[in-house]
PDB file of N, CA and C in Angstrom:
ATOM      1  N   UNK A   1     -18.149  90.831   6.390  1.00  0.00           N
ATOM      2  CA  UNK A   1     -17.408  89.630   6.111  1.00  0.00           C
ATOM      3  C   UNK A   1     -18.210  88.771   5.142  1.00  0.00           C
ATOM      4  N   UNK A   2     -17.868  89.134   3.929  1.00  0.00           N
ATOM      5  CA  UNK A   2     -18.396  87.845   2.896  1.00  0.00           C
ATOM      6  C   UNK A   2     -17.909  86.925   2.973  1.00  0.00           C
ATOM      7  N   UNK A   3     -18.255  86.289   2.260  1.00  0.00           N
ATOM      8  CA  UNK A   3     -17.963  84.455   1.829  1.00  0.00           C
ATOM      9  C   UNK A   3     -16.608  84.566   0.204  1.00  0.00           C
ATOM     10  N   UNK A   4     -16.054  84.497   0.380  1.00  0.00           N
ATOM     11  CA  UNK A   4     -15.192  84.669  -0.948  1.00  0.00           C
ATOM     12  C   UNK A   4     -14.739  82.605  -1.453  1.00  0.00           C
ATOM     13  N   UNK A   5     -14.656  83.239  -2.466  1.00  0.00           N
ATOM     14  CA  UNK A   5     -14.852  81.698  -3.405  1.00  0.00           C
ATOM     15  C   UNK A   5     -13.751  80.951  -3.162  1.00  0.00           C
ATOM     16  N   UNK A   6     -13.304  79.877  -2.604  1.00  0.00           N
ATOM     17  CA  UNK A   6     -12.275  79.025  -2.858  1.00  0.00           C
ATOM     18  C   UNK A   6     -11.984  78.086  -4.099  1.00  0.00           C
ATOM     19  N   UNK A   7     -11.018  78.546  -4.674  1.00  0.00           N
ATOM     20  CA  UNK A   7     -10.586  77.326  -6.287  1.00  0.00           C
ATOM     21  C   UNK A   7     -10.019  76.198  -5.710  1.00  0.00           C
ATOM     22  N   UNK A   8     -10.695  75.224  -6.015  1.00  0.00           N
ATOM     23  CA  UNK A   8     -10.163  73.642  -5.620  1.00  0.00           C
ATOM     24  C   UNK A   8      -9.927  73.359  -6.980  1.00  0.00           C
ATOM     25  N   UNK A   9      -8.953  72.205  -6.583  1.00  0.00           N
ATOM     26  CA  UNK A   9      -8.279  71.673  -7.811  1.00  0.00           C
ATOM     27  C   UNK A   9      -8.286  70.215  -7.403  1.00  0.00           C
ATOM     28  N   UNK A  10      -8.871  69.991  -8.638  1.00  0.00           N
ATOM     29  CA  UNK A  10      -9.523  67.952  -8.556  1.00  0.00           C
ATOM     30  C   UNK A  10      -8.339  67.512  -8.655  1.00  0.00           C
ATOM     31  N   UNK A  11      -8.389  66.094  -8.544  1.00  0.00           N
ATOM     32  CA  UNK A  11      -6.736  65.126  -8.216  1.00  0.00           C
ATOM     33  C   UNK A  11      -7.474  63.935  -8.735  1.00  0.00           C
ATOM     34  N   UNK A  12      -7.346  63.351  -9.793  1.00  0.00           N
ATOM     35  CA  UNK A  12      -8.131  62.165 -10.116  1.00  0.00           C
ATOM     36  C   UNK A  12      -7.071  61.165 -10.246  1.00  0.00           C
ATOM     37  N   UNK A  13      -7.017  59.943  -9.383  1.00  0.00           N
ATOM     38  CA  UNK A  13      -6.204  58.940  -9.789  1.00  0.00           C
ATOM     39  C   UNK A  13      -6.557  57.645 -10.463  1.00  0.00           C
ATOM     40  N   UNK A  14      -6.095  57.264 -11.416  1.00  0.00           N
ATOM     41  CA  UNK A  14      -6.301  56.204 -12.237  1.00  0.00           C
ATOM     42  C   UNK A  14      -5.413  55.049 -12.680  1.00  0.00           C
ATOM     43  N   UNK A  15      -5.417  53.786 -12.714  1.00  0.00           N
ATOM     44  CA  UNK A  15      -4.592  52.859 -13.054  1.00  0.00           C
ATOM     45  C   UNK A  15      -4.354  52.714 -14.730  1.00  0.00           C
ATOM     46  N   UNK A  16      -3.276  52.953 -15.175  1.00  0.00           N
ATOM     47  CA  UNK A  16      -2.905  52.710 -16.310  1.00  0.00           C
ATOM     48  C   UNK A  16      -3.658  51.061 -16.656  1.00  0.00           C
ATOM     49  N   UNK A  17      -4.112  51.061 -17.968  1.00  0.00           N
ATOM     50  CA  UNK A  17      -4.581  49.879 -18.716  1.00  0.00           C
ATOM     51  C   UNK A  17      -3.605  49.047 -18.811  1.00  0.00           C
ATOM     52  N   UNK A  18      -2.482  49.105 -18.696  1.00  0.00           N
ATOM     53  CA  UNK A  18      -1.104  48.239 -19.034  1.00  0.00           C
ATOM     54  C   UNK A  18      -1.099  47.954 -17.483  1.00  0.00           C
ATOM     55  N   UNK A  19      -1.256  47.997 -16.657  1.00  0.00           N
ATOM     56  CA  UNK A  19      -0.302  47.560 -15.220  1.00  0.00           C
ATOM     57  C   UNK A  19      -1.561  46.443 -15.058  1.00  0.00           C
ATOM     58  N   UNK A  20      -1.283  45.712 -14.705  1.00  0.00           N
ATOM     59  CA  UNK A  20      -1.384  43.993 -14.237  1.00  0.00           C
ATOM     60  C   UNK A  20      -1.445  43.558 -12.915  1.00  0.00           C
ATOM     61  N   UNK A  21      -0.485  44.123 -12.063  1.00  0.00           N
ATOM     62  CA  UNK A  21      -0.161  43.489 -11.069  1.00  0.00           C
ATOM     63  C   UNK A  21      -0.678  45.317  -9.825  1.00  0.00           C
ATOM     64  N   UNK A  22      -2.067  44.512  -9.761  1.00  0.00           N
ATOM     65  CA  UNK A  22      -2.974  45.783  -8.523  1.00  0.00           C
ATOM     66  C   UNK A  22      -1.872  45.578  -7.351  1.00  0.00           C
ATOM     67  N   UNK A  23      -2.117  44.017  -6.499  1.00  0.00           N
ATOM     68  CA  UNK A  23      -1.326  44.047  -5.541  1.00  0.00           C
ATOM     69  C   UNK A  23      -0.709  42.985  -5.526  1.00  0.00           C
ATOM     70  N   UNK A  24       0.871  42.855  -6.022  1.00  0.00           N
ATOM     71  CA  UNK A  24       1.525  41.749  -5.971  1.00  0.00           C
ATOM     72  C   UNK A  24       1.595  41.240  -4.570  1.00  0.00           C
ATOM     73  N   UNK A  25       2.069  42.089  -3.779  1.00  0.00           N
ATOM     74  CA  UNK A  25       2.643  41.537  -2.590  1.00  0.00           C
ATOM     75  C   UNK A  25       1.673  40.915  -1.562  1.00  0.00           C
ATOM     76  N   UNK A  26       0.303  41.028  -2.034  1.00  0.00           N
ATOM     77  CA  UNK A  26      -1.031  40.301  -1.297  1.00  0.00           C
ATOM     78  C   UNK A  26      -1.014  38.716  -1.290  1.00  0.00           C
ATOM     79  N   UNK A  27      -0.384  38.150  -2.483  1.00  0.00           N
ATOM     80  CA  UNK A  27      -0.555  36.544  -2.562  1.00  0.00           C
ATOM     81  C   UNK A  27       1.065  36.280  -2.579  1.00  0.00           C
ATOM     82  N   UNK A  28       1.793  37.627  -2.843  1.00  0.00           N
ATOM     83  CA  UNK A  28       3.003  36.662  -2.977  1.00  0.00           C
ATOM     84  C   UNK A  28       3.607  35.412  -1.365  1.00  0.00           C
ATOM     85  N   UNK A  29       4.364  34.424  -1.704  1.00  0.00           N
ATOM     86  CA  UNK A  29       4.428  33.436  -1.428  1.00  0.00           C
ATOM     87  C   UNK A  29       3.558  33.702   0.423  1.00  0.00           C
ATOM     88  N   UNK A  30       2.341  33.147  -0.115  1.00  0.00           N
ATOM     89  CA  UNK A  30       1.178  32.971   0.837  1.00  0.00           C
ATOM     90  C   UNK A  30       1.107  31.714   1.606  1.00  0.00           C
ATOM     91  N   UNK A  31       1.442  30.895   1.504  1.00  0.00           N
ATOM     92  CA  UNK A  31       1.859  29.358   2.552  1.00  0.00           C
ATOM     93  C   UNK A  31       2.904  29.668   3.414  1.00  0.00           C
ATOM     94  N   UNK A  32       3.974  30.258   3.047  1.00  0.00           N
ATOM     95  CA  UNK A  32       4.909  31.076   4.489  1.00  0.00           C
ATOM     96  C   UNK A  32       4.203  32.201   4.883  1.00  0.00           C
ATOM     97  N   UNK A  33       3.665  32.759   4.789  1.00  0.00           N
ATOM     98  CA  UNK A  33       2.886  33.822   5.778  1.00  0.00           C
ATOM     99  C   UNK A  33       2.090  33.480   6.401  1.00  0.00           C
ATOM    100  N   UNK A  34       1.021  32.225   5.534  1.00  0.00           N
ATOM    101  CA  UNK A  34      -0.026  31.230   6.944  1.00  0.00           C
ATOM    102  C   UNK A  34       1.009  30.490   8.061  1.00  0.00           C
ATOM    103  N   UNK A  35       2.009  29.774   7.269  1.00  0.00           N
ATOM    104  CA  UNK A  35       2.853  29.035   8.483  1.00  0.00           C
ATOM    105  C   UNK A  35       3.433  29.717   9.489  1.00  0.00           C
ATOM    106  N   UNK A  36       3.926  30.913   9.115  1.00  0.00           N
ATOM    107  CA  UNK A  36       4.418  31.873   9.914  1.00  0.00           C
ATOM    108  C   UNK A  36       4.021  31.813  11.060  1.00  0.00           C
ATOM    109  N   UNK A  37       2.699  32.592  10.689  1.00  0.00           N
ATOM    110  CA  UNK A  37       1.794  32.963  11.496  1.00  0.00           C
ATOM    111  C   UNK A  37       1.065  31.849  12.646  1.00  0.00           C
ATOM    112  N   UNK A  38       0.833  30.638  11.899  1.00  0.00           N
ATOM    113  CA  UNK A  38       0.579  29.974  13.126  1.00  0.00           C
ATOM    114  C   UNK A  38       1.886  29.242  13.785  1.00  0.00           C
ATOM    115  N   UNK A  39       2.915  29.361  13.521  1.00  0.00           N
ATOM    116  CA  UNK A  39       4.215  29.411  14.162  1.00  0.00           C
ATOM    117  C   UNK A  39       4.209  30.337  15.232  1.00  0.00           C
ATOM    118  N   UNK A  40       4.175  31.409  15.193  1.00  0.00           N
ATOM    119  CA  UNK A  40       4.155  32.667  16.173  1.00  0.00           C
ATOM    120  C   UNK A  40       2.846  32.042  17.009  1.00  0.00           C
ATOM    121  N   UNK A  41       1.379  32.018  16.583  1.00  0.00           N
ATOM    122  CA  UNK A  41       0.467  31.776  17.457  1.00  0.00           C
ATOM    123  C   UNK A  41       0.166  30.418  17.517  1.00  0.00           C
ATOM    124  N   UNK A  42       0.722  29.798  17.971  1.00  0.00           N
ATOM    125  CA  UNK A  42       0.005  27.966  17.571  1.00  0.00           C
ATOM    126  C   UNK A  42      -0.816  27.858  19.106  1.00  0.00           C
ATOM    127  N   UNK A  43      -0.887  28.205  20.292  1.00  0.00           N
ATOM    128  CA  UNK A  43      -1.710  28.367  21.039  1.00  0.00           C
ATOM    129  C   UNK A  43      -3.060  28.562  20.683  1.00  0.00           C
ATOM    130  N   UNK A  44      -2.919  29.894  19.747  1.00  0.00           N
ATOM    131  CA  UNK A  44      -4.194  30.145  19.813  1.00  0.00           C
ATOM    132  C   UNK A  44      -4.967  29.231  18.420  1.00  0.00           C
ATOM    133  N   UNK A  45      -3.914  29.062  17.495  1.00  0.00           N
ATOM    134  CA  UNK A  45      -3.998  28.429  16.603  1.00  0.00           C
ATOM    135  C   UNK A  45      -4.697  27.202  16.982  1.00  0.00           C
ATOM    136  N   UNK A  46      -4.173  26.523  17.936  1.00  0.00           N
ATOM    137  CA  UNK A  46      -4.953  24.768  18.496  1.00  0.00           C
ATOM    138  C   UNK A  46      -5.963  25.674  19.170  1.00  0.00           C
ATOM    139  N   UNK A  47      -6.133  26.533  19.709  1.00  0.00           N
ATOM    140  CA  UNK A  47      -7.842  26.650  20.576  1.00  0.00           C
ATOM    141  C   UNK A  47      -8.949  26.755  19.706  1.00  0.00           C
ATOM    142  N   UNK A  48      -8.371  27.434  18.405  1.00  0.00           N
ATOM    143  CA  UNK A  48      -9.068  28.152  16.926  1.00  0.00           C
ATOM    144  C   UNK A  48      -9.417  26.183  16.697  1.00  0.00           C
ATOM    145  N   UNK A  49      -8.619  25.696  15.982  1.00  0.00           N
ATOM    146  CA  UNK A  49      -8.965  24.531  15.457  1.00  0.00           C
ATOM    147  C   UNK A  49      -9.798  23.128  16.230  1.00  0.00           C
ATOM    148  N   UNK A  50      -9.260  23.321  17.379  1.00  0.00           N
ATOM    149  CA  UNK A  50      -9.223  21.909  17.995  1.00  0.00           C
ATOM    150  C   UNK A  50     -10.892  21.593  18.513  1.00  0.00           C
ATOM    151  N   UNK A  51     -11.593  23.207  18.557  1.00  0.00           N
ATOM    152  CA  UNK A  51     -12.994  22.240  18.421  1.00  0.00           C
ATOM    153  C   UNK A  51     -14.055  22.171  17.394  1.00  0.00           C
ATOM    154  N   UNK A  52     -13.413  22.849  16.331  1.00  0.00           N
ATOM    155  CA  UNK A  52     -13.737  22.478  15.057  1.00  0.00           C
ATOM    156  C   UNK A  52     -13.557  21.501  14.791  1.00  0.00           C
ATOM    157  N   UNK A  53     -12.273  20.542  14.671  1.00  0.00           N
ATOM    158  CA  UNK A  53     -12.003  19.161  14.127  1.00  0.00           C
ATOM    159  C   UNK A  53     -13.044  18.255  15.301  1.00  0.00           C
ATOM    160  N   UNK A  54     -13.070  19.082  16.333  1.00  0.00           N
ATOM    161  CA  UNK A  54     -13.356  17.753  16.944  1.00  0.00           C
ATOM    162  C   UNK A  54     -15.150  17.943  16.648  1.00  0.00           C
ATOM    163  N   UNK A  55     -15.353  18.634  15.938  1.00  0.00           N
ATOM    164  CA  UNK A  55     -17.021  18.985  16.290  1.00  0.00           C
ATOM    165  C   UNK A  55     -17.037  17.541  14.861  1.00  0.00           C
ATOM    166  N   UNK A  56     -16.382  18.472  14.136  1.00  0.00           N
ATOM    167  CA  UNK A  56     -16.304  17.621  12.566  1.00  0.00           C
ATOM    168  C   UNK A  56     -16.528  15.763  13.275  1.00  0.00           C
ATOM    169  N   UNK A  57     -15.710  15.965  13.744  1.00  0.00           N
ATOM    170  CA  UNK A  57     -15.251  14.488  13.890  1.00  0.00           C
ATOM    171  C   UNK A  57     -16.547  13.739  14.593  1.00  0.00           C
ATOM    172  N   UNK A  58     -16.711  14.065  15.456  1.00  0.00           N
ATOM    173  CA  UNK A  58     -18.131  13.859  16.445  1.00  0.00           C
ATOM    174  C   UNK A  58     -19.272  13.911  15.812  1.00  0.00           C
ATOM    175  N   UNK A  59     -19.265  14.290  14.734  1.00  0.00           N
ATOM    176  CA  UNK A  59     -20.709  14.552  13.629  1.00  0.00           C
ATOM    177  C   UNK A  59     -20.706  13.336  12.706  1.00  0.00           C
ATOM    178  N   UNK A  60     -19.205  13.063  12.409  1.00  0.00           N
ATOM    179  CA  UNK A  60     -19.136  11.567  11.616  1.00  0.00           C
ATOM    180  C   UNK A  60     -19.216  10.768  11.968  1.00  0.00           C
ATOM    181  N   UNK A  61     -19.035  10.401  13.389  1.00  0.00           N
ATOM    182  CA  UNK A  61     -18.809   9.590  14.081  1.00  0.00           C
ATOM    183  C   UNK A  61     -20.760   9.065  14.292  1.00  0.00           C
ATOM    184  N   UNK A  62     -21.335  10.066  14.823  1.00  0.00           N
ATOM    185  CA  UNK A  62     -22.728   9.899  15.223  1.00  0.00           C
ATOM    186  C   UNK A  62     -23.550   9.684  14.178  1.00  0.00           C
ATOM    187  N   UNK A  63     -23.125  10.295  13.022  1.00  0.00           N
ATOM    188  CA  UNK A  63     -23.637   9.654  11.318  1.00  0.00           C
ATOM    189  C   UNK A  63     -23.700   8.185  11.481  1.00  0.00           C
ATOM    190  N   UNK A  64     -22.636   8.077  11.359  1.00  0.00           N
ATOM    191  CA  UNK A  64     -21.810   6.454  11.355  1.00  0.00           C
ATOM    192  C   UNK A  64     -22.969   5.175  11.827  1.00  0.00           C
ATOM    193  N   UNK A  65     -22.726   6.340  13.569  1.00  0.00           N
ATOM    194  CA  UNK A  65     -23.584   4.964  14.738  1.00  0.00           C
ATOM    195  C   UNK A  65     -24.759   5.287  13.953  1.00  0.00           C
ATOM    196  N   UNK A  66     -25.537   6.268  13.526  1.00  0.00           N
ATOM    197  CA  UNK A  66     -27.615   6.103  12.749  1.00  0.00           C
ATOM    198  C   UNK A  66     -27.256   4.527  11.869  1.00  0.00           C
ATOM    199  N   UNK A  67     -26.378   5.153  11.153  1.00  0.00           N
ATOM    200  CA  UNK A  67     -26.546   4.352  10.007  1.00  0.00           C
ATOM    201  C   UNK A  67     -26.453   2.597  10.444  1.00  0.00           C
ATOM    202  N   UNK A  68     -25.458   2.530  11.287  1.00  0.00           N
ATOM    203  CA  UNK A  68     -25.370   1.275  11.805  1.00  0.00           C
ATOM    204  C   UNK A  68     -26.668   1.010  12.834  1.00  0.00           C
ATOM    205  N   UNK A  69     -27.669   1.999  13.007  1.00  0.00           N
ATOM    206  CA  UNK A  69     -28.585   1.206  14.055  1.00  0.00           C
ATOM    207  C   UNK A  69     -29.890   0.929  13.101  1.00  0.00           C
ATOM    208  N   UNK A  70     -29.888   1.825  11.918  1.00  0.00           N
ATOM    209  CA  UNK A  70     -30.856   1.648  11.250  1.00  0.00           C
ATOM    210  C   UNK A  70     -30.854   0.633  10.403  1.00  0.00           C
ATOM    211  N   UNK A  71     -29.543  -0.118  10.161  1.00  0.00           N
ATOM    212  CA  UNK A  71     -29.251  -1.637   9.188  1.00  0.00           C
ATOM    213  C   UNK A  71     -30.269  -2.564   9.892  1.00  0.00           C
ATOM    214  N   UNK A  72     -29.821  -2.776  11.348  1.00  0.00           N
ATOM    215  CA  UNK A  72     -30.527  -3.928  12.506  1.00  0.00           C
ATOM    216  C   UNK A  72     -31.992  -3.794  12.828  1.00  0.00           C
TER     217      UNK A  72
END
């Protein structure tokens, strides 16, 4: 039992220089697919956000009070 040769045949794919549009449908209208989406999940959507804003918020807030203790 030898080894006998298999002929492969290459398949090279390439994008024409003229085509423009790689993936339209990636950005097309992209503000209804975010809204969508947190439409369907807004649960998880407020657990995702709500202690981010509030971290944000709590960081300005404590800025705020330095600055006001360091005037006096």
């Amino acid at each position: 039992m030898g080894k006998q040769p298999v002929r492969m045949k290459a398949v090279v794919y390439a994008l024409s220089p003229f085509q423009q549009k790689v993936m339209p449908g990636l950005f097309k209208d992209l503000p209804g697919k975010i809204s969508h989406k947190i439409t369907d999940n807004w649960i998880s959507a407020t657990l995702l956000l709500a202690p981010l804003i509030g971290t944000v918020s709590y960081v300005k807030w404590y800025q705020e009070r330095e600055k006001m203790e360091h005037r006096y």
